[in-house]
Structure formats: C-alpha cells, structure tokens
C-alpha atoms as a PDB file:
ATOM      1  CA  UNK A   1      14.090  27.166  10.642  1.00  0.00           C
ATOM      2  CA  UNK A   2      14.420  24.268   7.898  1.00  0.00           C
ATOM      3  CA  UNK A   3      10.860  23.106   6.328  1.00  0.00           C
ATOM      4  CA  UNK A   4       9.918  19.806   6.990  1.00  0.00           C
ATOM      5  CA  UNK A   5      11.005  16.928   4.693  1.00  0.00           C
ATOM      6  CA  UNK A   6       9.097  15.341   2.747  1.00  0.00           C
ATOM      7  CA  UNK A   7       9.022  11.412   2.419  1.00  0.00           C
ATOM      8  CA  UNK A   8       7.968  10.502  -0.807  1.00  0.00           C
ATOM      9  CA  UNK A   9       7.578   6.697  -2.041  1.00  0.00           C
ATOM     10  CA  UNK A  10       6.997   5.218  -5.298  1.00  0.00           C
ATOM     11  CA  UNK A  11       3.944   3.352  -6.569  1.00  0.00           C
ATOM     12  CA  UNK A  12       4.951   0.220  -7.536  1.00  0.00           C
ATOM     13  CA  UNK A  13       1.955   0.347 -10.093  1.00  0.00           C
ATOM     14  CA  UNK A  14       1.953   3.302 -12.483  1.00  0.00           C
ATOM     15  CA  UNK A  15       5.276   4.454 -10.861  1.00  0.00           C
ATOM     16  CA  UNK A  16       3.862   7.661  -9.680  1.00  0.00           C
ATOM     17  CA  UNK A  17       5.556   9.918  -6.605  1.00  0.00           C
ATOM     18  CA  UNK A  18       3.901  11.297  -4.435  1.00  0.00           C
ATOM     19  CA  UNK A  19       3.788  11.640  -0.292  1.00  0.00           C
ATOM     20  CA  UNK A  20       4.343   8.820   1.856  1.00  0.00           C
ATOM     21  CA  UNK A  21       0.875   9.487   3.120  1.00  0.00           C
ATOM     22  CA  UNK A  22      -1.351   9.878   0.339  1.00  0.00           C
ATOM     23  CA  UNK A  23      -0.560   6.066  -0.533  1.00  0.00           C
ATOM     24  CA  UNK A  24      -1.074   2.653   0.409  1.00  0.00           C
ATOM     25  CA  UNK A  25       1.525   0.404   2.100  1.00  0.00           C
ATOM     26  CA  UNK A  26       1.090  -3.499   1.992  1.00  0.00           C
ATOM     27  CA  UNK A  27       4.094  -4.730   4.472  1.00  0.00           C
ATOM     28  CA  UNK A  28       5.734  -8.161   5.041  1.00  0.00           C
ATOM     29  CA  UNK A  29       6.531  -8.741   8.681  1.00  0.00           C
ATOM     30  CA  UNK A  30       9.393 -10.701   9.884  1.00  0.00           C
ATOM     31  CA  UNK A  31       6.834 -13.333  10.633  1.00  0.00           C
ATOM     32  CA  UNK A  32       6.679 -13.886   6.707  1.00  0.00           C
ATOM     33  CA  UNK A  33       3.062 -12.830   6.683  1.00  0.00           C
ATOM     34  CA  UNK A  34       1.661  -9.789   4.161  1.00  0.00           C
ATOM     35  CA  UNK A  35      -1.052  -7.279   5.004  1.00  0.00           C
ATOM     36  CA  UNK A  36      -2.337  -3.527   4.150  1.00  0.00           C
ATOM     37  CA  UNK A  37      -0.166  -1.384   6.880  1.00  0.00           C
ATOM     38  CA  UNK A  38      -3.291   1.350   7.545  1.00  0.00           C
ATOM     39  CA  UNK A  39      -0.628   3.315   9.686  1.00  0.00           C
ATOM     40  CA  UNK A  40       2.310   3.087   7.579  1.00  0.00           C
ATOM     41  CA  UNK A  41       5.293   2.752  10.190  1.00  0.00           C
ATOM     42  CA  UNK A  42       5.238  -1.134  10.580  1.00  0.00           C
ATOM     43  CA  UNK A  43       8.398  -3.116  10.327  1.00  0.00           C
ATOM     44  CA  UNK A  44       9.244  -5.228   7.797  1.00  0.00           C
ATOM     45  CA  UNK A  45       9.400  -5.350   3.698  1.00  0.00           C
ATOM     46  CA  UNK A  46       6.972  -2.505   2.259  1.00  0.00           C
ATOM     47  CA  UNK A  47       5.690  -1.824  -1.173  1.00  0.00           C
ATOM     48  CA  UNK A  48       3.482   1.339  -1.412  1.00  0.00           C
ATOM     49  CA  UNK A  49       0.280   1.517  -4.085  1.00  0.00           C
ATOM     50  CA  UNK A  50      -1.965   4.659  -5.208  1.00  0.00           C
ATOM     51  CA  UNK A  51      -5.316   4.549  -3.125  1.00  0.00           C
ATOM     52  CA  UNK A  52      -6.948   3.121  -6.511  1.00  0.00           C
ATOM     53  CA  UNK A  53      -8.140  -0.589  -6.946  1.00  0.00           C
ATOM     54  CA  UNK A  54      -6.522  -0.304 -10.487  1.00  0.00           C
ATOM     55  CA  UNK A  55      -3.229  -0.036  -9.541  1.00  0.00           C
ATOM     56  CA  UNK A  56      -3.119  -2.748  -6.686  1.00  0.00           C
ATOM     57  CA  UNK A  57      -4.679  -4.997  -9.952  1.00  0.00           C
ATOM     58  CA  UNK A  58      -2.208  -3.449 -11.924  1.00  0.00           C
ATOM     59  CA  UNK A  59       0.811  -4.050  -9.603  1.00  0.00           C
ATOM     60  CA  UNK A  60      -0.427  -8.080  -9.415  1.00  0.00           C
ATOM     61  CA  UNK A  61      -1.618  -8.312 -13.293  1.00  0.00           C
ATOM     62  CA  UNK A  62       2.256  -7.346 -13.614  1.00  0.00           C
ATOM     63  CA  UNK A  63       3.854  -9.353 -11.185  1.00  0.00           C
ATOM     64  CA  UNK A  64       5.121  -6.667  -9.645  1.00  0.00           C
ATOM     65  CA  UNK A  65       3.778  -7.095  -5.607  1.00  0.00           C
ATOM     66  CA  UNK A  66       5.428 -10.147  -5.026  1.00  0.00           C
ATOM     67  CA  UNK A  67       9.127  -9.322  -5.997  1.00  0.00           C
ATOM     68  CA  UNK A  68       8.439  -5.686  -4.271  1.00  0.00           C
ATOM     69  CA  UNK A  69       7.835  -7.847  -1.080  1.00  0.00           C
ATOM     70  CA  UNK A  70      10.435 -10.319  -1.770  1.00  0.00           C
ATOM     71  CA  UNK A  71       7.448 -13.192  -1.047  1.00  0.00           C
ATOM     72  CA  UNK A  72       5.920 -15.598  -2.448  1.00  0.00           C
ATOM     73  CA  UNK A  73       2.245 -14.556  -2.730  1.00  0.00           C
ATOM     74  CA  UNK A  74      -0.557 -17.918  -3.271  1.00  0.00           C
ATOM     75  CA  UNK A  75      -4.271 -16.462  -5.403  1.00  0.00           C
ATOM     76  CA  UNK A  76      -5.195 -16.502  -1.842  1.00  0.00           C
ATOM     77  CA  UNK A  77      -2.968 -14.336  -0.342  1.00  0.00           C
ATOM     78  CA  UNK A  78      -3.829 -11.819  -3.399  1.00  0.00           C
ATOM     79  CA  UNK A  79      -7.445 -12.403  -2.316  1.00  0.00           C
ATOM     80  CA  UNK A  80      -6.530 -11.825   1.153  1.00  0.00           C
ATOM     81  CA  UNK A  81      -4.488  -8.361  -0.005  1.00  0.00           C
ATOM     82  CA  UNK A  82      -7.047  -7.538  -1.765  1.00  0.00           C
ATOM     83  CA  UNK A  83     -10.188  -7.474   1.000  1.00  0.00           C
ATOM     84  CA  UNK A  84      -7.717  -5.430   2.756  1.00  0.00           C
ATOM     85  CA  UNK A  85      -6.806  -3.083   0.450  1.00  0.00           C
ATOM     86  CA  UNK A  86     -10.465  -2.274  -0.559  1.00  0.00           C
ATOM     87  CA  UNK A  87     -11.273  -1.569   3.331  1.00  0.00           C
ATOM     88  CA  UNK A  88      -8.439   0.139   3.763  1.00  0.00           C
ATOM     89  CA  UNK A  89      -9.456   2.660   0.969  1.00  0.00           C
ATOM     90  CA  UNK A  90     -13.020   2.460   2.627  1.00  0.00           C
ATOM     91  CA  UNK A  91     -11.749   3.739   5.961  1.00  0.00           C
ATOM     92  CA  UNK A  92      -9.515   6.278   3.890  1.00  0.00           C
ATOM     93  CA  UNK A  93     -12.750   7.845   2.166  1.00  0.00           C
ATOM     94  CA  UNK A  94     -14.799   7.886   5.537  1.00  0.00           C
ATOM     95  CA  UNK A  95     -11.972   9.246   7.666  1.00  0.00           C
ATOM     96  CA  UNK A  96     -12.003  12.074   4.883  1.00  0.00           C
ATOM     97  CA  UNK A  97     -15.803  12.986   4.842  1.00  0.00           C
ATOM     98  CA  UNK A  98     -15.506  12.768   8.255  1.00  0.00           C
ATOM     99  CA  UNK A  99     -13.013  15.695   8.465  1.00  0.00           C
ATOM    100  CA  UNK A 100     -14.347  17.128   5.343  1.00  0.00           C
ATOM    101  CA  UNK A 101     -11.182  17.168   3.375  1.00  0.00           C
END
C-alpha cells in the first residue's frame, strides 16, 4: 500500500515548506471577506503563513498578503487579520499542551 501524500504549502513570508498543517491559512471567501481559516479546508482564495507573528508582519511589511489574496486589504482589515491570527496561534499552543505534543 502507497504512503500517504503529503500536502505541503508555501509561506508566503519567509517562503518556507512545510505541511499543510503545521501552518496558518488566512482565506478570502466568495463573499469578498478575509479571515484566519482555523480548519484549513474553507473555500475561497488562501494564502498560508508560519505559526509566528513575524512572518504574518513580515508578509504585510512586504505587501505580500494582499496580492496572495487577490484583495484589497484597508489598516483595518490588517488589524482585523491580525486579532485573528494571534488567537488562532493561541488556540494552536493550548490545543498542544493540551495533548502534550
């Protein structure tokens, strides 16, 4: 029997590979709208990010969120992204300890 495939994305940040699950995905819907995609399997436009605060300020420092999305991203949406992205990396670090990975 084959072994599994692995799915490996891109950070748009430092440009580092790794597992689809071991990073972040921030997702435009077809509603237009942006937000951290905890589960990773939502539809629309995705960019994927380390779990590190430095790369999502790296990725918008560099411009590089908004064309990855192909939207047009206001301070507040960045603010918005960014709220999410820091509990999303909370819930990441307490699902761990919880498990004790």
């Amino acid at each position: 029997m084959a072994a599994p495939r692995t799915i490996t994305r891109t950070c748009i940040a430092c440009r580092r590979e790794a597992d689809k699950r071991e990073l972040v995905r921030i997702v435009r819907g077809s509603d237009g709208e942006t937000h951290v995609d905890p589960t990773g399997k939502a539809s629309g436009r995705g960019a994927s990010l380390c779990p590190d605060l430095a790369c999502f300020e790296a990725a918008v420092n560099r411009k590089r969120l908004a064309p990855a999305l192909r939207a047009t991203l206001g301070e507040e949406d960045v603010e918005r992204l960014r709220r999410e992205f820091e509990a999303a990396l909370e819930n990441n670090r307490a699902t761990i300890s919880r498990h004790g990975r």
